[in-house]
Protein backbone atom coordinates (compact mmCIF):
# COMPACT_ATOMS: atom_id res chain seq x y z
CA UNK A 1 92.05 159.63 90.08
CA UNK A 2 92.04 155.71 89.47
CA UNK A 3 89.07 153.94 88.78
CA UNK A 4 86.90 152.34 90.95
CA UNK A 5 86.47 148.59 90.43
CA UNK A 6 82.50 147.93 91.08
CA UNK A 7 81.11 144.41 91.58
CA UNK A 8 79.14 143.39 88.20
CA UNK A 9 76.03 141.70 89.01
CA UNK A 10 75.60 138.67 87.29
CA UNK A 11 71.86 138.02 85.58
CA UNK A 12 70.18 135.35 83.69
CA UNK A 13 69.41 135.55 80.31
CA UNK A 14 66.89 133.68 78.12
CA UNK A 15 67.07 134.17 74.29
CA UNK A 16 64.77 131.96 72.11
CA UNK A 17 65.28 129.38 69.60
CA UNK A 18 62.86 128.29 67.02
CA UNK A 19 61.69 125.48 69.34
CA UNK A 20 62.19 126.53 72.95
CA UNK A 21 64.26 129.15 74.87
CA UNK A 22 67.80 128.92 76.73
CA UNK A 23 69.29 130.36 80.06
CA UNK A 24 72.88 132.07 79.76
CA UNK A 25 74.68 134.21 82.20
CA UNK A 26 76.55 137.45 82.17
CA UNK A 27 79.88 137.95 83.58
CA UNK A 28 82.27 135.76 84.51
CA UNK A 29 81.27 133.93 87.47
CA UNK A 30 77.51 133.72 88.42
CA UNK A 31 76.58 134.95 91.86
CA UNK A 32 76.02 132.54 94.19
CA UNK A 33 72.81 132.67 94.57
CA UNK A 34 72.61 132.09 91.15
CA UNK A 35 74.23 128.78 91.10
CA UNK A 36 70.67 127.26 92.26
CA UNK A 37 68.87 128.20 89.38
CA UNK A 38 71.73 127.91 86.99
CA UNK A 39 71.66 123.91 88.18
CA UNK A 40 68.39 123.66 87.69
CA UNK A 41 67.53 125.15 84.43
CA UNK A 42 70.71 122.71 83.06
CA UNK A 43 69.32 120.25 84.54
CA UNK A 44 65.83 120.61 83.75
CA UNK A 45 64.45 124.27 82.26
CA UNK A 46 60.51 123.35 82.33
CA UNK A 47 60.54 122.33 85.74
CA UNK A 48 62.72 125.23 86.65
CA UNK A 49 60.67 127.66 84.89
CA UNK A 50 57.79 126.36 86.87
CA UNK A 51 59.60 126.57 90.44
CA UNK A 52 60.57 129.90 89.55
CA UNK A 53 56.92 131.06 88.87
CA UNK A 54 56.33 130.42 92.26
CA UNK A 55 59.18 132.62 93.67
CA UNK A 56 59.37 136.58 93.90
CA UNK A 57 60.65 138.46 91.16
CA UNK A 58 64.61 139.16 91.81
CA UNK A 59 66.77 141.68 91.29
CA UNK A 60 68.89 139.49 88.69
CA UNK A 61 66.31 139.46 86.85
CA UNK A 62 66.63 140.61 83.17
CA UNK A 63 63.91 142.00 80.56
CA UNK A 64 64.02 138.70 79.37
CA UNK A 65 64.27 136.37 82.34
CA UNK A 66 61.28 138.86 83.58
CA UNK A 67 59.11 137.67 80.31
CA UNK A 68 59.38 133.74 80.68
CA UNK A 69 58.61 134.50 84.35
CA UNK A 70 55.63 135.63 83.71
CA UNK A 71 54.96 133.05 81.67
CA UNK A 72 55.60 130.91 84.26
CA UNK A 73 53.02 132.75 86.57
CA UNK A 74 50.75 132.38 84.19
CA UNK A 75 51.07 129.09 83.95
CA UNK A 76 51.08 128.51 87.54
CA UNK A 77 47.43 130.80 87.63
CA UNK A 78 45.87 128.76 84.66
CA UNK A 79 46.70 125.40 86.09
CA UNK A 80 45.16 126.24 89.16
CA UNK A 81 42.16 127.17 87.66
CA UNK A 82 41.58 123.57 86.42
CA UNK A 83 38.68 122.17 88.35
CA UNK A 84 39.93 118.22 87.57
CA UNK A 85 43.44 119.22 88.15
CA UNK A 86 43.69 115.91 90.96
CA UNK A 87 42.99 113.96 88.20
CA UNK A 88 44.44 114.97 85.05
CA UNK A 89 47.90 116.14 86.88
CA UNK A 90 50.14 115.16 84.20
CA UNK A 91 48.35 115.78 81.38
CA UNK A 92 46.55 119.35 82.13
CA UNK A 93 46.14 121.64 79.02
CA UNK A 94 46.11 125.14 79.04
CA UNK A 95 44.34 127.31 76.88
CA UNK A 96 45.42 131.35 76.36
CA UNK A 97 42.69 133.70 75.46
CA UNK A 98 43.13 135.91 72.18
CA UNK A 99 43.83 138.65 74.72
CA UNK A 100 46.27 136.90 76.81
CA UNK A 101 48.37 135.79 73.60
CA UNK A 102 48.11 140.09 72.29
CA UNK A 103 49.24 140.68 76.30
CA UNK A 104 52.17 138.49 75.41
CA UNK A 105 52.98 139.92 72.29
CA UNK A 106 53.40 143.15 73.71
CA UNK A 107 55.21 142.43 76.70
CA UNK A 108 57.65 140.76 74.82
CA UNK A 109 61.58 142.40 75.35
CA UNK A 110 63.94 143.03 72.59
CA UNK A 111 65.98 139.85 73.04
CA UNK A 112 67.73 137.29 70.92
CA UNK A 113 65.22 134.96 69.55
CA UNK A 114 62.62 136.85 69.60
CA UNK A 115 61.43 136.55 66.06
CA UNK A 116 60.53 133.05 67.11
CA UNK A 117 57.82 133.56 70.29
């Protein structure tokens, strides 16, 4: 009985660096609705990160794409937290609690890079 040739799904994948993290994608071809994001974590990966904070979770989404997302969310629910956030727009800090940094810790896939989050 031959084969049967499946689709592969395509995913995004972040691995870490020392300084920062990068976006890579299985397969050959990304999905199309891929091609968005791909675009706009070359052209910018903070401000993609962010946008995609804001979105639903999706089902390309790997163990380690899931992490920085929710980062991201995280982000998005500190920030708006801020009670001068009008004001200091740019130039907002956020501060993790002791707990929140252990949450991250443990949440934390096996991926490349990981020795450096």
């Amino acid at each position: 009985m031959p084969a049967v040739k499946t689709q592969e799904t395509k995913h995004l994948h972040a691995y870490f660096t020392e300084k920062d993290f990068k976006i890579d994608v299985s397969g050959d071809k990304p999905d199309e609705s891929l091609n968005e994001w791909i675009a706009q974590f070359e052209e910018d990966k903070y401000r993609a990160l962010f946008h995609l904070g804001f979105k639903e979770k999706a089902a390309w989404f790997t163990p380690s794409l899931d992490y920085i997302y929710h980062i991201a969310e995280l982000l998005i629910k500190k920030i708006s937290q801020q009670p001068d956030l009008e004001f200091s727009r740019e130039t907002v800090q956020v501060d993790l609690s002791q707990d929140e940094l252990n949450q991250l810790k443990e949440m934390l896939p096996f991926v490349i890079g990981m020795e450096y989050v």
